[in-house]
N, C-alpha and C. Protein backbone atom coordinates (compact mmCIF):
# COMPACT_ATOMS: atom_id res chain seq x y z
N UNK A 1 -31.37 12.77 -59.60
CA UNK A 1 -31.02 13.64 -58.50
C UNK A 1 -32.27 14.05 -57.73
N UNK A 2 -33.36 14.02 -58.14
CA UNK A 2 -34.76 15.01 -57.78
C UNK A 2 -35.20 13.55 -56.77
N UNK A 3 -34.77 11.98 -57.31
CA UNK A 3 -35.35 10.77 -56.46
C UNK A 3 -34.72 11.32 -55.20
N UNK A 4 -33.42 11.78 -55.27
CA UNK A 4 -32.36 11.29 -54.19
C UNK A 4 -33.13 12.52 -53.13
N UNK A 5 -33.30 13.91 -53.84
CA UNK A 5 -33.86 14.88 -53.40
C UNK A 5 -34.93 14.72 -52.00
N UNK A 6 -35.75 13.81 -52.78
CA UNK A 6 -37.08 13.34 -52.62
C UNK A 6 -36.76 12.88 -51.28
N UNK A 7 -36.01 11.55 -51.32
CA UNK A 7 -35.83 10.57 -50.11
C UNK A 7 -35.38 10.99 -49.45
N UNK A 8 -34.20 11.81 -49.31
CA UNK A 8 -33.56 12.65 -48.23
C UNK A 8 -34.68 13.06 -47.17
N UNK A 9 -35.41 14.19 -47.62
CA UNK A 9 -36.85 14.21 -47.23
C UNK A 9 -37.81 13.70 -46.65
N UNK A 10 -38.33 12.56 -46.73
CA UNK A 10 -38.84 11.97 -46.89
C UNK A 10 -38.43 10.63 -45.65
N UNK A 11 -37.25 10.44 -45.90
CA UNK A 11 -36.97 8.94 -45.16
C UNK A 11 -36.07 9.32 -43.79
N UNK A 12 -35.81 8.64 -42.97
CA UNK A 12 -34.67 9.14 -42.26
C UNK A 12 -33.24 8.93 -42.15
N UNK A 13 -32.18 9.54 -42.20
CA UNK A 13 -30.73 9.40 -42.85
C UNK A 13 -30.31 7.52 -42.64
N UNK A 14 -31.07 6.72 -41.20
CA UNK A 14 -30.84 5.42 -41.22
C UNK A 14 -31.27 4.98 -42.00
N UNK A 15 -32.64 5.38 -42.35
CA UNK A 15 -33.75 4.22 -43.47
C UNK A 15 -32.93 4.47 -44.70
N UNK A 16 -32.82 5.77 -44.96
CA UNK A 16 -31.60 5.88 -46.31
C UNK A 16 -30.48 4.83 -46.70
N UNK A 17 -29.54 4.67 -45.92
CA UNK A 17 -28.80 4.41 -45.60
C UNK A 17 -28.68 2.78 -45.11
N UNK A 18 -29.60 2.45 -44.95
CA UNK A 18 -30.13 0.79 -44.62
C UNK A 18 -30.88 0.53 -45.98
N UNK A 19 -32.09 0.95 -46.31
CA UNK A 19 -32.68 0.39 -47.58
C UNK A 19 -33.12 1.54 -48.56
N UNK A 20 -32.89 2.81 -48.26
CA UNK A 20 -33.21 3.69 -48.94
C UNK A 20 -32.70 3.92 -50.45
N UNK A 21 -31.43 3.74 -50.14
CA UNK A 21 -30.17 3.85 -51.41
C UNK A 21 -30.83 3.12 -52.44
N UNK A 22 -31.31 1.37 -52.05
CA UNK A 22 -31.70 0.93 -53.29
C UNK A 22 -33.11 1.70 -54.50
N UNK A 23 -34.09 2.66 -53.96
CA UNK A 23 -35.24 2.94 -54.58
C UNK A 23 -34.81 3.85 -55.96
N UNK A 24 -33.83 4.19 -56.17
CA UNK A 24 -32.98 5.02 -57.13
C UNK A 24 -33.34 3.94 -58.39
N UNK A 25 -32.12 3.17 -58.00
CA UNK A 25 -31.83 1.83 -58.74
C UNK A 25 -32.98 0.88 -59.15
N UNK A 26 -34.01 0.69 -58.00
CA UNK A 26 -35.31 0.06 -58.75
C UNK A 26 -36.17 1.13 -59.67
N UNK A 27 -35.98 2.08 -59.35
CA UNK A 27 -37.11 3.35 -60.46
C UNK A 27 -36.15 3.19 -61.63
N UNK A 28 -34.81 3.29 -61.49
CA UNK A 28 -34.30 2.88 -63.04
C UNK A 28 -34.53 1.87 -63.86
N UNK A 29 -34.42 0.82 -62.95
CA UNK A 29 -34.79 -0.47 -63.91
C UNK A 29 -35.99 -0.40 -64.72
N UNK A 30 -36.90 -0.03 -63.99
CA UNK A 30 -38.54 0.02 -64.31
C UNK A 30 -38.18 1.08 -65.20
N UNK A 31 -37.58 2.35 -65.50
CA UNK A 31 -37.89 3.54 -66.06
C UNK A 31 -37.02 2.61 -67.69
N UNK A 32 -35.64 2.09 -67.48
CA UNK A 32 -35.05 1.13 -68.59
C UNK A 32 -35.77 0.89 -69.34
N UNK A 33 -36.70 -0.52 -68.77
CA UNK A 33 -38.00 -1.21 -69.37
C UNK A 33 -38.75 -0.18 -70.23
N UNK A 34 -39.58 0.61 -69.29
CA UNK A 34 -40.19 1.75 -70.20
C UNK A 34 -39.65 1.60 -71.63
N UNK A 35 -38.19 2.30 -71.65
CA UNK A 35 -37.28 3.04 -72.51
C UNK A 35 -37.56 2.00 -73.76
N UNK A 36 -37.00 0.95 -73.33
CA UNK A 36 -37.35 -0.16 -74.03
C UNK A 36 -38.26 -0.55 -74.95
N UNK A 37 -39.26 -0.26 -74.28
CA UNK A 37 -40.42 -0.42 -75.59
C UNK A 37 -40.59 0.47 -76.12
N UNK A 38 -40.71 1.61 -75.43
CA UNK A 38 -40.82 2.56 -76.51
C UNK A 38 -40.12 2.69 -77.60
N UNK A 39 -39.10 2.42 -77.35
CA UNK A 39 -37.59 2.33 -78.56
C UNK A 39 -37.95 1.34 -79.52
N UNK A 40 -38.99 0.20 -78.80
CA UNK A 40 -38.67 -0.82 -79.80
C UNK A 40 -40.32 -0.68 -80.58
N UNK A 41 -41.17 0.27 -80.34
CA UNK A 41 -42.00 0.93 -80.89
C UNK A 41 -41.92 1.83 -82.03
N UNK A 42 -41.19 2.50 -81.47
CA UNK A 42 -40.63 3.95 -82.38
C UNK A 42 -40.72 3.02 -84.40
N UNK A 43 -40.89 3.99 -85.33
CA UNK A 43 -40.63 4.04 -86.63
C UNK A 43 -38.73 4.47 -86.84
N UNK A 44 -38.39 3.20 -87.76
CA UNK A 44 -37.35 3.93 -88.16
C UNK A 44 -37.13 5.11 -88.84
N UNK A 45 -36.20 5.91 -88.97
CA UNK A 45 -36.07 7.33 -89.31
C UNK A 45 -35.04 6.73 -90.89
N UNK A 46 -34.27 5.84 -90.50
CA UNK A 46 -33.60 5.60 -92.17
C UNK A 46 -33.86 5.09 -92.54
N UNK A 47 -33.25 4.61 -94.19
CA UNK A 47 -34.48 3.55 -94.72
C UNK A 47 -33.78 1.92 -94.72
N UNK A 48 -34.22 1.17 -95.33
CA UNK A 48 -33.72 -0.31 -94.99
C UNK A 48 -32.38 -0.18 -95.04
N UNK A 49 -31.98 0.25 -96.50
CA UNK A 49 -30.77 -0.65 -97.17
C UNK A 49 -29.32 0.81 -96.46
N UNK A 50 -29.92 1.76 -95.56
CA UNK A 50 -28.64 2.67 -94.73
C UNK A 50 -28.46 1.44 -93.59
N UNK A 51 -29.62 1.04 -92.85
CA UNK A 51 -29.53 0.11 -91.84
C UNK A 51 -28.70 -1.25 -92.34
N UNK A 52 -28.72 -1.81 -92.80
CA UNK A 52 -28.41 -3.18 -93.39
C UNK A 52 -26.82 -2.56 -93.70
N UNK A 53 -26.34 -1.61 -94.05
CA UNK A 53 -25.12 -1.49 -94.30
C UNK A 53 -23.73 -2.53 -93.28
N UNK A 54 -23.16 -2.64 -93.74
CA UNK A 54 -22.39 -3.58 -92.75
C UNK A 54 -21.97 -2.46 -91.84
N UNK A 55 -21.34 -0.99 -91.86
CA UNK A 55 -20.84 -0.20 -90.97
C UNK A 55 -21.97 0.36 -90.21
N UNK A 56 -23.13 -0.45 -90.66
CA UNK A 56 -24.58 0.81 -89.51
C UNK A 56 -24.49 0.46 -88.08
N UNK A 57 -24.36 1.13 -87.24
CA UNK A 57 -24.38 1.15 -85.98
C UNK A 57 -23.06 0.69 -85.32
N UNK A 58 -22.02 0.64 -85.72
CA UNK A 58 -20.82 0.17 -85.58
C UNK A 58 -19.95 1.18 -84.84
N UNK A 59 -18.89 1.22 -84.32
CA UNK A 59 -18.00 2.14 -83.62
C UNK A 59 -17.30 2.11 -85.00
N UNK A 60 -16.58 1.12 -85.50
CA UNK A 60 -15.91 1.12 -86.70
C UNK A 60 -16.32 2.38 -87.64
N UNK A 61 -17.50 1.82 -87.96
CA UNK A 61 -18.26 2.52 -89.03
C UNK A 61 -18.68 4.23 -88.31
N UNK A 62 -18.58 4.60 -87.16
CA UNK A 62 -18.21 5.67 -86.56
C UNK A 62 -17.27 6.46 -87.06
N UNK A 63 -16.33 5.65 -86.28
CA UNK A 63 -14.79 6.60 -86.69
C UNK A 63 -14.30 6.28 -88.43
N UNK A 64 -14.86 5.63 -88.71
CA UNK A 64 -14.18 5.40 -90.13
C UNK A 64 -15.13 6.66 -91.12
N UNK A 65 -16.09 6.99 -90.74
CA UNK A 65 -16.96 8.09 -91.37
C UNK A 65 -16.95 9.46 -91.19
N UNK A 66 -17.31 9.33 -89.29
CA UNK A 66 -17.03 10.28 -88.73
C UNK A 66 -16.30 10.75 -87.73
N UNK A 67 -14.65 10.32 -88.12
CA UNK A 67 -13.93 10.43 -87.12
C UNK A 67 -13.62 11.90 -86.36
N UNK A 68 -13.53 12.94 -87.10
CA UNK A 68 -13.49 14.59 -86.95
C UNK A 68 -14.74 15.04 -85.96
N UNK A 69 -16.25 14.49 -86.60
CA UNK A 69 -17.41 14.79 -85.61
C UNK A 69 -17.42 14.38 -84.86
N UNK A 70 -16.57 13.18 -84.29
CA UNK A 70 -16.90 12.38 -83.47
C UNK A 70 -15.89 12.82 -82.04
N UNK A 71 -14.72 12.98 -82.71
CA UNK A 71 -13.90 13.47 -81.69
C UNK A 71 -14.06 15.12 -81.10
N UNK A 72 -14.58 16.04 -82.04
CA UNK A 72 -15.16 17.20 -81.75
C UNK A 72 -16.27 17.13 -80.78
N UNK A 73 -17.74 16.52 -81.00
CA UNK A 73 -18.39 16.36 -79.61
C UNK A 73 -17.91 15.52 -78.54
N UNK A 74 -17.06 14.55 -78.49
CA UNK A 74 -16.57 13.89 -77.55
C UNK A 74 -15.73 14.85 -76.57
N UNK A 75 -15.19 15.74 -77.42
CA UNK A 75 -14.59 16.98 -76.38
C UNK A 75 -15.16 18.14 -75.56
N UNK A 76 -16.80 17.97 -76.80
CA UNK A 76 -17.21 19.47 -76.18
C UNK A 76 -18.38 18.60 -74.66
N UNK A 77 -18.46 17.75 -74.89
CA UNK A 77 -19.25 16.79 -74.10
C UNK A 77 -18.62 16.39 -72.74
N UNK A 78 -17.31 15.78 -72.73
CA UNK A 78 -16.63 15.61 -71.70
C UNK A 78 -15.86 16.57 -71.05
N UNK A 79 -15.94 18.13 -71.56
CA UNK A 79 -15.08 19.53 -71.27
C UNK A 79 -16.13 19.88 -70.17
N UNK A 80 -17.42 20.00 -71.43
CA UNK A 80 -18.92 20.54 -70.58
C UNK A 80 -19.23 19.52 -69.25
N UNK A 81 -19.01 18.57 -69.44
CA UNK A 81 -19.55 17.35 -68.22
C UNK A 81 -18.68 17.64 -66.98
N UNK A 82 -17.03 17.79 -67.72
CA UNK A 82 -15.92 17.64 -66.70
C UNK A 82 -16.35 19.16 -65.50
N UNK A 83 -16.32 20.40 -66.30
CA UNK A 83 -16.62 21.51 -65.29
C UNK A 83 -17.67 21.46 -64.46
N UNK A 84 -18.96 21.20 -64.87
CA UNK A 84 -19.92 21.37 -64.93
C UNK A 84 -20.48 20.73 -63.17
N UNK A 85 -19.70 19.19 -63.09
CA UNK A 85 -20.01 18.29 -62.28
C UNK A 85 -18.60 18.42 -60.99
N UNK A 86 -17.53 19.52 -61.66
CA UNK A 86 -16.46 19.62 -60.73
C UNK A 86 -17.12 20.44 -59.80
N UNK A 87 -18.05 21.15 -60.20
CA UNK A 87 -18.58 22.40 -59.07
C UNK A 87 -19.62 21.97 -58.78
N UNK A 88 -20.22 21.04 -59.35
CA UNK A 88 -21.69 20.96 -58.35
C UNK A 88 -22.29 19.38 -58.08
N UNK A 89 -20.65 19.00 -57.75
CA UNK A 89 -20.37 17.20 -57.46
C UNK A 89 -20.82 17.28 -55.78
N UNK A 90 -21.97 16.59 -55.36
CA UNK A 90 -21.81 16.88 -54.06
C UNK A 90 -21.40 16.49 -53.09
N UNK A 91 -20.47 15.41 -53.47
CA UNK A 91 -19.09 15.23 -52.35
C UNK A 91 -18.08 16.18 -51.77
N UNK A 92 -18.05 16.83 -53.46
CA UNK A 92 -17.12 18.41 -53.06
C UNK A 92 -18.01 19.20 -52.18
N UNK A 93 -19.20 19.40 -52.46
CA UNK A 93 -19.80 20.67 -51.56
C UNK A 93 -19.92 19.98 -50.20
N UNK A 94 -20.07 19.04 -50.03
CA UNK A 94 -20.19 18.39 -48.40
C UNK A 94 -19.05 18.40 -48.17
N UNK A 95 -18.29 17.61 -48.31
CA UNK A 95 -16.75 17.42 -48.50
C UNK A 95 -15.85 18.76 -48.12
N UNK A 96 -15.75 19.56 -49.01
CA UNK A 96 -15.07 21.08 -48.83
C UNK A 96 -15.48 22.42 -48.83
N UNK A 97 -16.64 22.01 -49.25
CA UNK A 97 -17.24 23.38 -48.73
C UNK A 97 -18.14 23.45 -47.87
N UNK A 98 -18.31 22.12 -47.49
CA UNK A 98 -19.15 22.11 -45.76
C UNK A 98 -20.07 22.02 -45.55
N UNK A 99 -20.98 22.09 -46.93
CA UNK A 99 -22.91 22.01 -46.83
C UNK A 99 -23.04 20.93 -46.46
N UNK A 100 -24.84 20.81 -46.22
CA UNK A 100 -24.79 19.42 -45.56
C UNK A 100 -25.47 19.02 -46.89
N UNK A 101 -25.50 17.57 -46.49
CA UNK A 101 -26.25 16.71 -47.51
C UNK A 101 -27.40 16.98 -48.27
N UNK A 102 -28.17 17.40 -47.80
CA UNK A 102 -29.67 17.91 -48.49
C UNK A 102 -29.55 19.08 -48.71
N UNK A 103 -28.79 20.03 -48.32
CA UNK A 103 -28.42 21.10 -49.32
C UNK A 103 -27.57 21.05 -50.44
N UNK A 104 -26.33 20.21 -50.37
CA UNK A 104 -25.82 20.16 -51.64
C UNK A 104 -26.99 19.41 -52.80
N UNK A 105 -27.64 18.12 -51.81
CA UNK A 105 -28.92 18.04 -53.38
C UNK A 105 -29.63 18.54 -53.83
N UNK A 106 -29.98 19.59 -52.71
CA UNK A 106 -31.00 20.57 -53.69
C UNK A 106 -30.50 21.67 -54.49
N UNK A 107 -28.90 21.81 -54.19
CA UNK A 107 -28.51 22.96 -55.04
C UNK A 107 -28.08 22.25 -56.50
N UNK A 108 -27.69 20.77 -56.62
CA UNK A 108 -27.41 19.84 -57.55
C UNK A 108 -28.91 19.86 -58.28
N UNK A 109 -29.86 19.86 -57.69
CA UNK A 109 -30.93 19.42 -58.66
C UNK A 109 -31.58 21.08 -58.97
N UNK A 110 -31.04 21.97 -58.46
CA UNK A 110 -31.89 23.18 -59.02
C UNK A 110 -31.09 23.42 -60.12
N UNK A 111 -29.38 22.87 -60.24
CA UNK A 111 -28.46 23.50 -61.36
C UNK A 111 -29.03 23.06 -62.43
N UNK A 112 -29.24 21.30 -62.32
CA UNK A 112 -29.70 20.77 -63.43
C UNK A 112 -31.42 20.98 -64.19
N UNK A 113 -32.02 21.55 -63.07
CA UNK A 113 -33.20 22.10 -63.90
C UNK A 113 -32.78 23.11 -64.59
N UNK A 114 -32.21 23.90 -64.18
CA UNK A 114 -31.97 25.45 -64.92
C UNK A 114 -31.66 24.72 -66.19
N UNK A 115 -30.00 23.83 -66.23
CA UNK A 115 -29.53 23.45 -66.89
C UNK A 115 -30.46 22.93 -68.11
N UNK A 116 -31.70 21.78 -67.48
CA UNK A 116 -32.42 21.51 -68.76
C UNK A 116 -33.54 22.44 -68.93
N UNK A 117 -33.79 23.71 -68.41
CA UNK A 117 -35.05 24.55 -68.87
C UNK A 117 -34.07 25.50 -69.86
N UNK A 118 -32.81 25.88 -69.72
CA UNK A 118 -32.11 26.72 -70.66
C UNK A 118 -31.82 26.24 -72.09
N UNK A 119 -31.33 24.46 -72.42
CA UNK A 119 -31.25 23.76 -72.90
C UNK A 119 -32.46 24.75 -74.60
N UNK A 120 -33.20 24.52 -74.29
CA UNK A 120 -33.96 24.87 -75.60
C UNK A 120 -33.69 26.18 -76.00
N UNK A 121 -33.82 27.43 -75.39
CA UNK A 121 -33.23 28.46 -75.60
C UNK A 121 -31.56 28.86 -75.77
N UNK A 122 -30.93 27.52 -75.72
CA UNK A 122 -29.80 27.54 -76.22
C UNK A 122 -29.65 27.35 -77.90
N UNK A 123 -30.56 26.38 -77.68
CA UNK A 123 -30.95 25.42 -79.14
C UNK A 123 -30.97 26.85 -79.88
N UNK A 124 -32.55 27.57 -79.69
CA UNK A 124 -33.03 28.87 -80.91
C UNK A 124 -31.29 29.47 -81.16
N UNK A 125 -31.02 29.99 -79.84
CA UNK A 125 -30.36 30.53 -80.16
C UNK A 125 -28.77 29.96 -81.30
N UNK A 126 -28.49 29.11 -80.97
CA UNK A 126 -27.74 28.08 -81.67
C UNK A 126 -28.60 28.17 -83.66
N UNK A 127 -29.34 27.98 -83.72
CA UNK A 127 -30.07 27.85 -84.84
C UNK A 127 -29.57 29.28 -85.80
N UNK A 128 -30.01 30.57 -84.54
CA UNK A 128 -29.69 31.68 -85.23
C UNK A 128 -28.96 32.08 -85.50
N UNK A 129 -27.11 31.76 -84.81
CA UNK A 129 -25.94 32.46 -84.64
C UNK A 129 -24.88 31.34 -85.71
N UNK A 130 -25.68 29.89 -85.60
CA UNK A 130 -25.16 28.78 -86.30
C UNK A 130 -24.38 28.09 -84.78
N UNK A 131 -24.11 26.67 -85.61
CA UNK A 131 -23.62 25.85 -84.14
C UNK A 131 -21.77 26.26 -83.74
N UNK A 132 -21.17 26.62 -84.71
CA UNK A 132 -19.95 27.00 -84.46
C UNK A 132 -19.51 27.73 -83.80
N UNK A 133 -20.33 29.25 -83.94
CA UNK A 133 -20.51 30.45 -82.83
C UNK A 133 -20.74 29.64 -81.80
N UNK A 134 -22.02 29.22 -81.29
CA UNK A 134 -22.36 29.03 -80.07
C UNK A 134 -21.49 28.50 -79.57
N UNK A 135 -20.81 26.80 -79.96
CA UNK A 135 -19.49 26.63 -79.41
C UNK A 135 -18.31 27.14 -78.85
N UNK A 136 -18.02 27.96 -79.58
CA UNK A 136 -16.88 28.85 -79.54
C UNK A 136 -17.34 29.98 -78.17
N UNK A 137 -18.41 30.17 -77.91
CA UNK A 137 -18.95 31.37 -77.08
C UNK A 137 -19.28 30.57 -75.74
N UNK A 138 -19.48 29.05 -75.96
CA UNK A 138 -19.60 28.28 -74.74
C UNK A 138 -18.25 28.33 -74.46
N UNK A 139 -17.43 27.55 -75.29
CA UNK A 139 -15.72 27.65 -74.89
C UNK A 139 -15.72 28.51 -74.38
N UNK A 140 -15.58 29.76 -74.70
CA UNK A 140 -15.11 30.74 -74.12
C UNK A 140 -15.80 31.38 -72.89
N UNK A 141 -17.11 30.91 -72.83
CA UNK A 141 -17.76 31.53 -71.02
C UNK A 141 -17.42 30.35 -70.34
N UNK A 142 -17.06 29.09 -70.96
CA UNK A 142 -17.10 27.92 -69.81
C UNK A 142 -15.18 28.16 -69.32
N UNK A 143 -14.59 28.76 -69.51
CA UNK A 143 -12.93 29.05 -69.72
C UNK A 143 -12.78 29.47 -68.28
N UNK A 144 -13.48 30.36 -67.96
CA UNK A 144 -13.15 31.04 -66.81
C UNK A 144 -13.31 30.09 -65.57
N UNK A 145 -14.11 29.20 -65.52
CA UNK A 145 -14.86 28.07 -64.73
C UNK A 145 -14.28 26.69 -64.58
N UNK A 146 -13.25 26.66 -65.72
CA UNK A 146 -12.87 25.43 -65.71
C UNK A 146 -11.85 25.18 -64.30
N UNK A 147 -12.20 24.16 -63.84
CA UNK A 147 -11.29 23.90 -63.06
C UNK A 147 -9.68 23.64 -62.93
N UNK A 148 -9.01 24.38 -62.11
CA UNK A 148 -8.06 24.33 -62.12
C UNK A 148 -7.50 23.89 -60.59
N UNK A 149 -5.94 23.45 -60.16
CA UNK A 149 -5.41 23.72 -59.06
C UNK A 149 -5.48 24.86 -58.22
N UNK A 150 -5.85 24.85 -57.06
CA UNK A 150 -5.30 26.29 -56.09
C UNK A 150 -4.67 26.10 -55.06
């Protein structure tokens, strides 16, 4: 969001719009690559014979283990994603609530900083109250927000 930020800025709505769109998509590829080695750098964290298991890394071996955990963050993940991006999707804010383009991105990319500078101070706090509370206390402040019909 902070690229798209950037170019808005930066380029003019034709150059955008003619060749601009693609510079997103090439910083990903290149940023991929990165990812890539590093990943394929990294030390494993388990030991041989968890890896070698026939169910390691498997969807199978997912749900056949952890089907309960699995469907529990899959909910709190796509609940949190679903609200989260209903209000600060910026088709909707251009779209229906009328901002223009470079304001809905900059209000999109200031949510998501907050979003990842709060992120750790969620964590402590999560640590201290345990992860069940916090859940339950996200449920319940994200409730009011969720999108509905009007």
């Amino acid at each position: 969001m902070l690229t798209v930020v950037v170019l808005q800025f930066i380029l003019s709505d034709e150059d955008l719009r003619s060749w601009g769109w693609r510079i997103p998509f090439f910083l990903g590829a290149i940023l991929a690559v990165v990812a890539l080695w590093l990943r394929r750098s990294l030390n494993e964290t388990s030991d041989s014979q968890s890896r070698h298991h026939k169910d390691a890394g498997s969807i199978a071996g997912l749900l056949r283990n952890h089907e309960r955990t699995f469907i529990m963050v899959l909910g709190f993940t796509a609940g949190g994603s679903l609200s989260f991006y209903i209000y600060l999707y910026e088709k909707y804010l251009v779209n229906m609530a009328g901002m223009d383009a470079k304001s809905a991105s900059g209000l999109m990319t200031g949510a998501l900083l907050a979003y990842m500078l709060i992120q750790p101070i969620i964590g402590a706090l999560s640590d201290k109250i345990g992860r069940r509370a916090s859940m339950l206390i996200f449920g319940a402040g994200a409730t009011p927000f969720a999108p509905f019909p009007s």
